[in-house]
PDB file of N, CA and C in Angstrom:
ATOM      1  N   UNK A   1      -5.016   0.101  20.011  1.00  0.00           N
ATOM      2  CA  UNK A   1      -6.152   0.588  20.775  1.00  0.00           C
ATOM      3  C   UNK A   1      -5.805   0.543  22.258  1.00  0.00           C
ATOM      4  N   UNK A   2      -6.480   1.615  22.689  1.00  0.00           N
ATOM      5  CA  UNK A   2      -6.162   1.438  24.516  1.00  0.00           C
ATOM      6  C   UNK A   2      -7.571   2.025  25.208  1.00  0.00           C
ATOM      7  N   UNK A   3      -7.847   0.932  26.043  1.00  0.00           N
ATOM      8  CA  UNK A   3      -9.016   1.417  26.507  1.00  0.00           C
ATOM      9  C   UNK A   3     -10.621   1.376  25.317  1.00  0.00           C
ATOM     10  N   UNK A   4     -10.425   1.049  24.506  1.00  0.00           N
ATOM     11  CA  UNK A   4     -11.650   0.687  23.565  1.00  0.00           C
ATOM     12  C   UNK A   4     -11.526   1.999  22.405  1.00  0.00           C
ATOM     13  N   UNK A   5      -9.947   2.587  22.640  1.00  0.00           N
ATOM     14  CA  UNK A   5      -9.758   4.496  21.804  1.00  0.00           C
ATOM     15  C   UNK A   5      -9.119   3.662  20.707  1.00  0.00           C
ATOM     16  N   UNK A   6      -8.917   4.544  19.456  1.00  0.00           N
ATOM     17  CA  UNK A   6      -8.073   4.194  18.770  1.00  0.00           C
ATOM     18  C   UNK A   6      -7.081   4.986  19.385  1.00  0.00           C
ATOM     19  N   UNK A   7      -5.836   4.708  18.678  1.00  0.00           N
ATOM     20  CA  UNK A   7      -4.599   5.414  19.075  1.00  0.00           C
ATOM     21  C   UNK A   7      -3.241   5.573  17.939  1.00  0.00           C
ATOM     22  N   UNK A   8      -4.127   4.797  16.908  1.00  0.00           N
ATOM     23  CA  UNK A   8      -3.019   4.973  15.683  1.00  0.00           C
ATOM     24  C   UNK A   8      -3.979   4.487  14.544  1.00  0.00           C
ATOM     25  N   UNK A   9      -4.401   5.372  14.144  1.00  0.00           N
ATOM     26  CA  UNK A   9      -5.365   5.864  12.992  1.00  0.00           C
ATOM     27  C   UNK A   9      -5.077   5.142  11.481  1.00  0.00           C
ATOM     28  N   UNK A  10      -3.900   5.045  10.871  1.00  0.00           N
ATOM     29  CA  UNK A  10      -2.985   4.641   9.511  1.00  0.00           C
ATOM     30  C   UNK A  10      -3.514   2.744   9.925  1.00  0.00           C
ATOM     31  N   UNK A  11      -3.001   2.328  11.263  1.00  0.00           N
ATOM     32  CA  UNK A  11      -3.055   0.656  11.212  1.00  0.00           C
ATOM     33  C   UNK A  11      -5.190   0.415  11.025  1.00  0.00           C
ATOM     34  N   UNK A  12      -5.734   1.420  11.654  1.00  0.00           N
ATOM     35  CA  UNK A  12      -7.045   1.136  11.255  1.00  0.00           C
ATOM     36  C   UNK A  12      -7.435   1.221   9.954  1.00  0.00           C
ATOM     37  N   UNK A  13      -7.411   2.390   9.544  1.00  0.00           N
ATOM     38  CA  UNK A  13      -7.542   2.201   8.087  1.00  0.00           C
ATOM     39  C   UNK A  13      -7.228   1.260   7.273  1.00  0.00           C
ATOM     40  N   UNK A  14      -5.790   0.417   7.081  1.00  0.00           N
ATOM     41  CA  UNK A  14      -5.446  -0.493   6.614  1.00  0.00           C
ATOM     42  C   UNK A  14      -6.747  -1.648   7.835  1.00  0.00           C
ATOM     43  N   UNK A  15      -6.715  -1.835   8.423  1.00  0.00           N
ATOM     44  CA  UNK A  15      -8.166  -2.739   8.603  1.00  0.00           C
ATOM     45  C   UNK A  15      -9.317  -2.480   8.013  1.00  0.00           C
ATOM     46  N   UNK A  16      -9.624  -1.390   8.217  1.00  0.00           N
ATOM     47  CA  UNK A  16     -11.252  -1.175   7.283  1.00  0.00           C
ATOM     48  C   UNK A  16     -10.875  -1.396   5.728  1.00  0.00           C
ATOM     49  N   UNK A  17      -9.713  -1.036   5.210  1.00  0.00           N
ATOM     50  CA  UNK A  17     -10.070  -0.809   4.001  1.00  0.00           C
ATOM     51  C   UNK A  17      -9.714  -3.169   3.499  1.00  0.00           C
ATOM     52  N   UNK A  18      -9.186  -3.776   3.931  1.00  0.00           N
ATOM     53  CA  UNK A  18      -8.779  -5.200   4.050  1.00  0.00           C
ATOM     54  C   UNK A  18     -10.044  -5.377   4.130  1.00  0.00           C
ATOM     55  N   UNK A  19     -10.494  -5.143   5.088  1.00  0.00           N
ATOM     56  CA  UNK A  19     -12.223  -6.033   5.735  1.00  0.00           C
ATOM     57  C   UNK A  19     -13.370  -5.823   4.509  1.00  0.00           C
ATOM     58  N   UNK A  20     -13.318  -4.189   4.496  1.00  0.00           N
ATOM     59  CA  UNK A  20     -14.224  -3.981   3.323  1.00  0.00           C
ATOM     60  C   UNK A  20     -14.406  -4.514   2.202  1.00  0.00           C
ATOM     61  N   UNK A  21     -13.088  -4.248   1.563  1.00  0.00           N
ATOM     62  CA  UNK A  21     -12.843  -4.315   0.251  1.00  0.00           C
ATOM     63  C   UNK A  21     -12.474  -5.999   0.132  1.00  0.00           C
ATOM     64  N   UNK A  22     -11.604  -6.583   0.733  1.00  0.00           N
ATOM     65  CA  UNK A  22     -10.988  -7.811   0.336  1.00  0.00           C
ATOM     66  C   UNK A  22     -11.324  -8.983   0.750  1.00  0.00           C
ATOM     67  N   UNK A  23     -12.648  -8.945   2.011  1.00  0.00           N
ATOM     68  CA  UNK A  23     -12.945  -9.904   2.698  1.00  0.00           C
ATOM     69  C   UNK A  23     -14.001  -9.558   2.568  1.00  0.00           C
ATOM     70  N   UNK A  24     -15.200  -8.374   2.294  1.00  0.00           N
ATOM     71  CA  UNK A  24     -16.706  -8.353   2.351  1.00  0.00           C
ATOM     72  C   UNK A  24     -16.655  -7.924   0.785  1.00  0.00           C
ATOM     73  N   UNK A  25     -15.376  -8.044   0.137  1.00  0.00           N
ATOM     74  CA  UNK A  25     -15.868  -7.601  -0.861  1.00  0.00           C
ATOM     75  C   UNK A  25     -17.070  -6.508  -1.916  1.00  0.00           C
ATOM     76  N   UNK A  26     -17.213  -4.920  -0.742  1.00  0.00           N
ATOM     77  CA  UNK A  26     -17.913  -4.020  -0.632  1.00  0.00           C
ATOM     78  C   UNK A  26     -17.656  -3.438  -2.037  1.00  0.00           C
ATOM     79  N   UNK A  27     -18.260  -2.652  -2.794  1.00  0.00           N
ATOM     80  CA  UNK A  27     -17.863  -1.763  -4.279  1.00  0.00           C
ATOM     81  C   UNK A  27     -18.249  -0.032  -3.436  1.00  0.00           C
ATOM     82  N   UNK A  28     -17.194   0.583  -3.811  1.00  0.00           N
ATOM     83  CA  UNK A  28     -17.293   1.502  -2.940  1.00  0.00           C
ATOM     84  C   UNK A  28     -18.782   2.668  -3.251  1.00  0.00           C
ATOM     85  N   UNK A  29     -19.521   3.192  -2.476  1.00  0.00           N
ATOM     86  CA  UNK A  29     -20.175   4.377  -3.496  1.00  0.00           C
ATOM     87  C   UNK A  29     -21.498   3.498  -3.287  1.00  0.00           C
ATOM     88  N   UNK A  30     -21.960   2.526  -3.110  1.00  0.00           N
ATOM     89  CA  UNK A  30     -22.432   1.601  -3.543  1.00  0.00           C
ATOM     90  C   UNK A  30     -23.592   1.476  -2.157  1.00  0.00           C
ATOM     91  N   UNK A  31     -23.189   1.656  -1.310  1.00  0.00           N
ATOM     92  CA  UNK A  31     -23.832   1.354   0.231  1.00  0.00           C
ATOM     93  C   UNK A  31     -24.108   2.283   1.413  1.00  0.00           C
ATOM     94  N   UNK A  32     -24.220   2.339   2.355  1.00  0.00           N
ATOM     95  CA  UNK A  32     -23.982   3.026   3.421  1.00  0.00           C
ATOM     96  C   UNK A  32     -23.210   2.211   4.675  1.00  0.00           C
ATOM     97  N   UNK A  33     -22.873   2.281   5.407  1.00  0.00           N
ATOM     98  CA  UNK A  33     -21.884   1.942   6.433  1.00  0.00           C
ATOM     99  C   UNK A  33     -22.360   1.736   7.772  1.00  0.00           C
ATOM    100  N   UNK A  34     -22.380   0.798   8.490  1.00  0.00           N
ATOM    101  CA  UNK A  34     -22.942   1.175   9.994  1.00  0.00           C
ATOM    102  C   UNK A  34     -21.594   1.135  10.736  1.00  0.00           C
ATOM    103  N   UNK A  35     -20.811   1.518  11.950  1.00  0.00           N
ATOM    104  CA  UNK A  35     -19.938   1.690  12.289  1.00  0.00           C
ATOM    105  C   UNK A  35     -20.001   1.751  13.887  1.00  0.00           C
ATOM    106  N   UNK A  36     -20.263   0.635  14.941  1.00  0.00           N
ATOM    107  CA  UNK A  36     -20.411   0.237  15.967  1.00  0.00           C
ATOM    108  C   UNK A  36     -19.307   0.989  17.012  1.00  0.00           C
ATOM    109  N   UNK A  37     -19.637   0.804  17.990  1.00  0.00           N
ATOM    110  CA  UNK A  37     -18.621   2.063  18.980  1.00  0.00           C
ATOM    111  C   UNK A  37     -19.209   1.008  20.205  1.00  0.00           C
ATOM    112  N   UNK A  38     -18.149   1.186  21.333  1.00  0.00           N
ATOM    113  CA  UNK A  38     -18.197   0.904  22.858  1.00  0.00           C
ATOM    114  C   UNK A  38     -19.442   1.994  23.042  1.00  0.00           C
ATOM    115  N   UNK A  39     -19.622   1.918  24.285  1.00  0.00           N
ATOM    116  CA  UNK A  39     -20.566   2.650  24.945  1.00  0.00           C
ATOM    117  C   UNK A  39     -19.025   3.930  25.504  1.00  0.00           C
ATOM    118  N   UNK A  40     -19.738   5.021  25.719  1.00  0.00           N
ATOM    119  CA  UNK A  40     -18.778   6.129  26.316  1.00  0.00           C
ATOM    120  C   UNK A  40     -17.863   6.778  25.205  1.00  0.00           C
ATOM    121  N   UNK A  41     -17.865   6.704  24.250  1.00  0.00           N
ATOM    122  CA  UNK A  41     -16.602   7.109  23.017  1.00  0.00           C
ATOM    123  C   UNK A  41     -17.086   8.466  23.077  1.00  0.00           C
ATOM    124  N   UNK A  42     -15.910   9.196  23.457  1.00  0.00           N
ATOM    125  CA  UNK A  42     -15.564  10.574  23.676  1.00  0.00           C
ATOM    126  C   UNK A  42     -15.825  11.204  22.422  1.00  0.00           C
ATOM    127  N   UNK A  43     -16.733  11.987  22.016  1.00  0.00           N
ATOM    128  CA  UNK A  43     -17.489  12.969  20.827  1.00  0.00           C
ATOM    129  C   UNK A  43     -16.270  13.167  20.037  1.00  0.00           C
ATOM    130  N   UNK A  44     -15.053  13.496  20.199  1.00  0.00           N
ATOM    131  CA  UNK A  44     -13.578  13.835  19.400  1.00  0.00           C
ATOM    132  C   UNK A  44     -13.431  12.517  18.662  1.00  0.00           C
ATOM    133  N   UNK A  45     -13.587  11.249  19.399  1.00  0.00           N
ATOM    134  CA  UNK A  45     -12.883  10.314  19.074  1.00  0.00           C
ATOM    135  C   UNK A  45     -14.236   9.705  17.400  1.00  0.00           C
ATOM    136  N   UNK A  46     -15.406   9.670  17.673  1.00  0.00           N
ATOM    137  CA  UNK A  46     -16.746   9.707  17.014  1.00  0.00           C
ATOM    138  C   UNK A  46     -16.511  10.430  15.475  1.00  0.00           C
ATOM    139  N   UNK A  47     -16.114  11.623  15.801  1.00  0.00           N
ATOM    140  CA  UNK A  47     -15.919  12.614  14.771  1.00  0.00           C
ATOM    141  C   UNK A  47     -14.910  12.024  14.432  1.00  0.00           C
ATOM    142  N   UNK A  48     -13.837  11.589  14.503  1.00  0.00           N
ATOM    143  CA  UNK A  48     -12.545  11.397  13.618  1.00  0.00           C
ATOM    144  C   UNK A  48     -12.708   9.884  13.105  1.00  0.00           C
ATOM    145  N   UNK A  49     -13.174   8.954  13.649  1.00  0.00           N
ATOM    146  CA  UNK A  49     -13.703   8.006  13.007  1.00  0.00           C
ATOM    147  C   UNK A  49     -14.179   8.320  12.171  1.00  0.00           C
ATOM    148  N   UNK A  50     -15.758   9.237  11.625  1.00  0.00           N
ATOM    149  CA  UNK A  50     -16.461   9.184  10.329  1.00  0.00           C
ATOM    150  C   UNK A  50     -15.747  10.304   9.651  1.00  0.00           C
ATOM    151  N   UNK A  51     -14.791  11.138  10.229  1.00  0.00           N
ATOM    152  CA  UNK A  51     -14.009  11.743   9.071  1.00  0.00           C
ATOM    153  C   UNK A  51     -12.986  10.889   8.484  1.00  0.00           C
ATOM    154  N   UNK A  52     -12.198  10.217   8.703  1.00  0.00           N
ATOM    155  CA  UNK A  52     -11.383   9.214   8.545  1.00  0.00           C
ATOM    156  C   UNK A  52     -12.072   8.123   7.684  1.00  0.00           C
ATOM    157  N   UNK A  53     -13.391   7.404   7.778  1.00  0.00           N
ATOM    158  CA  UNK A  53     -13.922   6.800   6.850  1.00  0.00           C
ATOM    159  C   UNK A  53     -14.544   7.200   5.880  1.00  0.00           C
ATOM    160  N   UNK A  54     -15.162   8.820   6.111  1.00  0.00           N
ATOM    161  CA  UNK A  54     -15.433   9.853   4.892  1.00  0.00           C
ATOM    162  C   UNK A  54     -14.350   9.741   3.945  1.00  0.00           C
ATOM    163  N   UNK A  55     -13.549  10.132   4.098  1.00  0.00           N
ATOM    164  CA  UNK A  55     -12.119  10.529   3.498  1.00  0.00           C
ATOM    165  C   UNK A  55     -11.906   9.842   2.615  1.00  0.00           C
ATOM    166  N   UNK A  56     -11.936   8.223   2.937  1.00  0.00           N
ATOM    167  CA  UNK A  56     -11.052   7.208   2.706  1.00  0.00           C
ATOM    168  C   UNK A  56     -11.990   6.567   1.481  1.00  0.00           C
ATOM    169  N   UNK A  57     -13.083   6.717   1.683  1.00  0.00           N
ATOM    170  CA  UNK A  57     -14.470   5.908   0.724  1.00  0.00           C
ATOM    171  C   UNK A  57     -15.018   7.029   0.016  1.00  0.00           C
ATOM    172  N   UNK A  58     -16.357   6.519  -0.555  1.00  0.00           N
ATOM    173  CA  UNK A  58     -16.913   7.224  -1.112  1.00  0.00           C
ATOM    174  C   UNK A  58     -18.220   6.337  -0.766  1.00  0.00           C
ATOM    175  N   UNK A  59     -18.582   6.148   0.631  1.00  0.00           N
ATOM    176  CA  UNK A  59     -19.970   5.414   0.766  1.00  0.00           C
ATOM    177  C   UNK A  59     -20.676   6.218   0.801  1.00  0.00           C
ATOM    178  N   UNK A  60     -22.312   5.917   0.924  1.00  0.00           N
ATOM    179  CA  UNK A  60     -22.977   6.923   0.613  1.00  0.00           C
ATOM    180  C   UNK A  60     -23.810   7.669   1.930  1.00  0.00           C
ATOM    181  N   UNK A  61     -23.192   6.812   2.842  1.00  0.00           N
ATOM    182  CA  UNK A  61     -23.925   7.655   4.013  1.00  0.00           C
ATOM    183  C   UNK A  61     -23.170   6.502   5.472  1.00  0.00           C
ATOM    184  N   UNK A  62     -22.632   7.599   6.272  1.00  0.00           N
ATOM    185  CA  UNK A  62     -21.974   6.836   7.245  1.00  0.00           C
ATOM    186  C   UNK A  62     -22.634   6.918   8.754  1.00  0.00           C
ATOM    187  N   UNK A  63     -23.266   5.631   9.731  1.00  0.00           N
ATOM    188  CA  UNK A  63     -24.149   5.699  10.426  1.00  0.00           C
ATOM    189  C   UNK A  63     -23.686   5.082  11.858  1.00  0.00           C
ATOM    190  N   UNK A  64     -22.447   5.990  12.765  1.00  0.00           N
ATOM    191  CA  UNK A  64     -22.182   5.489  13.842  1.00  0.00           C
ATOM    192  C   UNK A  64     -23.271   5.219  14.864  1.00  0.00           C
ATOM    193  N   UNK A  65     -23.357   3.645  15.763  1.00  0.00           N
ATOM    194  CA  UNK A  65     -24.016   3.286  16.082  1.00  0.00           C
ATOM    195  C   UNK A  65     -23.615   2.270  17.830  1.00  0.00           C
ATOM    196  N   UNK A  66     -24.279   2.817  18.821  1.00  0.00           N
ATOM    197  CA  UNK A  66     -23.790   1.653  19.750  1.00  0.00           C
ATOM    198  C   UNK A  66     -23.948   0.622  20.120  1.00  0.00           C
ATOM    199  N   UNK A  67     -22.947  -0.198  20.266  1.00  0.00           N
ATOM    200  CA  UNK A  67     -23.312  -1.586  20.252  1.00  0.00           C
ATOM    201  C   UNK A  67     -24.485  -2.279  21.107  1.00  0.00           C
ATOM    202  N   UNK A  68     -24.627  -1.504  22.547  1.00  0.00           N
ATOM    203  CA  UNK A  68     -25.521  -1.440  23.384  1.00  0.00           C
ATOM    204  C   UNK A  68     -27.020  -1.634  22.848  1.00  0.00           C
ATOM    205  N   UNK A  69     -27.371  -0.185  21.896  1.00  0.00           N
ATOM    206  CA  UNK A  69     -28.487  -0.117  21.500  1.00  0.00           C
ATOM    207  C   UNK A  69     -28.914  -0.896  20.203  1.00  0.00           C
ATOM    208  N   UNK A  70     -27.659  -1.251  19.261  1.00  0.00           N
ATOM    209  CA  UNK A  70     -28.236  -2.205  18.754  1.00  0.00           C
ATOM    210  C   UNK A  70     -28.682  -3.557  18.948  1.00  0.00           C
ATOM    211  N   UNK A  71     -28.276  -4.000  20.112  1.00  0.00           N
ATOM    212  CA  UNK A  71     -28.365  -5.253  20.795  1.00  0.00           C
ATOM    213  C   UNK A  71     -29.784  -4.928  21.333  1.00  0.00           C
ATOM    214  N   UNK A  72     -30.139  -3.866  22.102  1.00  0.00           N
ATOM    215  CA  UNK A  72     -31.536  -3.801  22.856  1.00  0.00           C
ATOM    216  C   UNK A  72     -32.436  -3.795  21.276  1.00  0.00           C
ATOM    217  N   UNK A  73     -32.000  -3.172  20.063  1.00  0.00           N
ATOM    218  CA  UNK A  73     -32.938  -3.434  19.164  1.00  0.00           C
ATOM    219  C   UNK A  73     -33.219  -4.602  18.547  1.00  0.00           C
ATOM    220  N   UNK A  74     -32.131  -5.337  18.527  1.00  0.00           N
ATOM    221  CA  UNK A  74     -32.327  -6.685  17.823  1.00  0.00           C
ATOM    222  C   UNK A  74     -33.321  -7.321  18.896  1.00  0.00           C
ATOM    223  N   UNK A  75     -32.799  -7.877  19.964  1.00  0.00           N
ATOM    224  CA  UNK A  75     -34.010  -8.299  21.155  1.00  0.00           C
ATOM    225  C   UNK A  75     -35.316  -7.539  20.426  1.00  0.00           C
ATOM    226  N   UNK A  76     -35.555  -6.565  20.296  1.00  0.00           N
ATOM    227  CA  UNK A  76     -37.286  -6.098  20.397  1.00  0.00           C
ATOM    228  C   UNK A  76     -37.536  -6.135  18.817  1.00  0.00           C
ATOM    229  N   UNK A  77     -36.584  -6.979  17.802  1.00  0.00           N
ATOM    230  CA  UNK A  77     -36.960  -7.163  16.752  1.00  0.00           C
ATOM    231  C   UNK A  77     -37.247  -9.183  17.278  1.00  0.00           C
ATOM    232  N   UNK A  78     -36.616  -9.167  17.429  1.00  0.00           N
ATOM    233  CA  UNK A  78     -36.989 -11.195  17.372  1.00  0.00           C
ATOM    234  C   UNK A  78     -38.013 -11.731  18.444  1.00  0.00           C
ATOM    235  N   UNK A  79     -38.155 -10.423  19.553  1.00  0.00           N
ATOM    236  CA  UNK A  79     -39.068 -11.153  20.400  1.00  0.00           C
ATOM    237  C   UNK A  79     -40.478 -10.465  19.914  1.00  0.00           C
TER     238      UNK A  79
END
């Protein structure tokens, strides 16, 4: 990664699919996905992320999300 980009696509995948599968122990088909991003991620870079995790799974719905705004939502969920 450089700058918060990916930059070599093959070493991520082998992370998502480790994290998913072997450490959250996910069943594929089974869920939907939330998929957190920096603030600023260039629309190219967005799209090839959920094509790249399209591809690779068979979840049932993939829901890129920024970290920013989920943080302002959690706050206005606990307070």
């Amino acid at each position: 990664m450089k700058a918060g980009l990916i930059d070599n696509w093959s070493d991520v995948e082998d992370i998502w699919e480790y994290m998913l599968y072997n450490e959250l122990g996910i069943e594929e088909g089974n869920h939907p996905i939330l998929i957190t991003e920096v603030a600023n991620v260039p629309r190219k870079n967005r799209e090839k992320i959920a094509e790249v995790r399209w591809q690779a799974s068979d979840f049932v719905q993939i829901l890129p999300c920024n970290k920013k705004l989920l943080l302002i939502y959690m706050f206005k969920i606990l307070s």
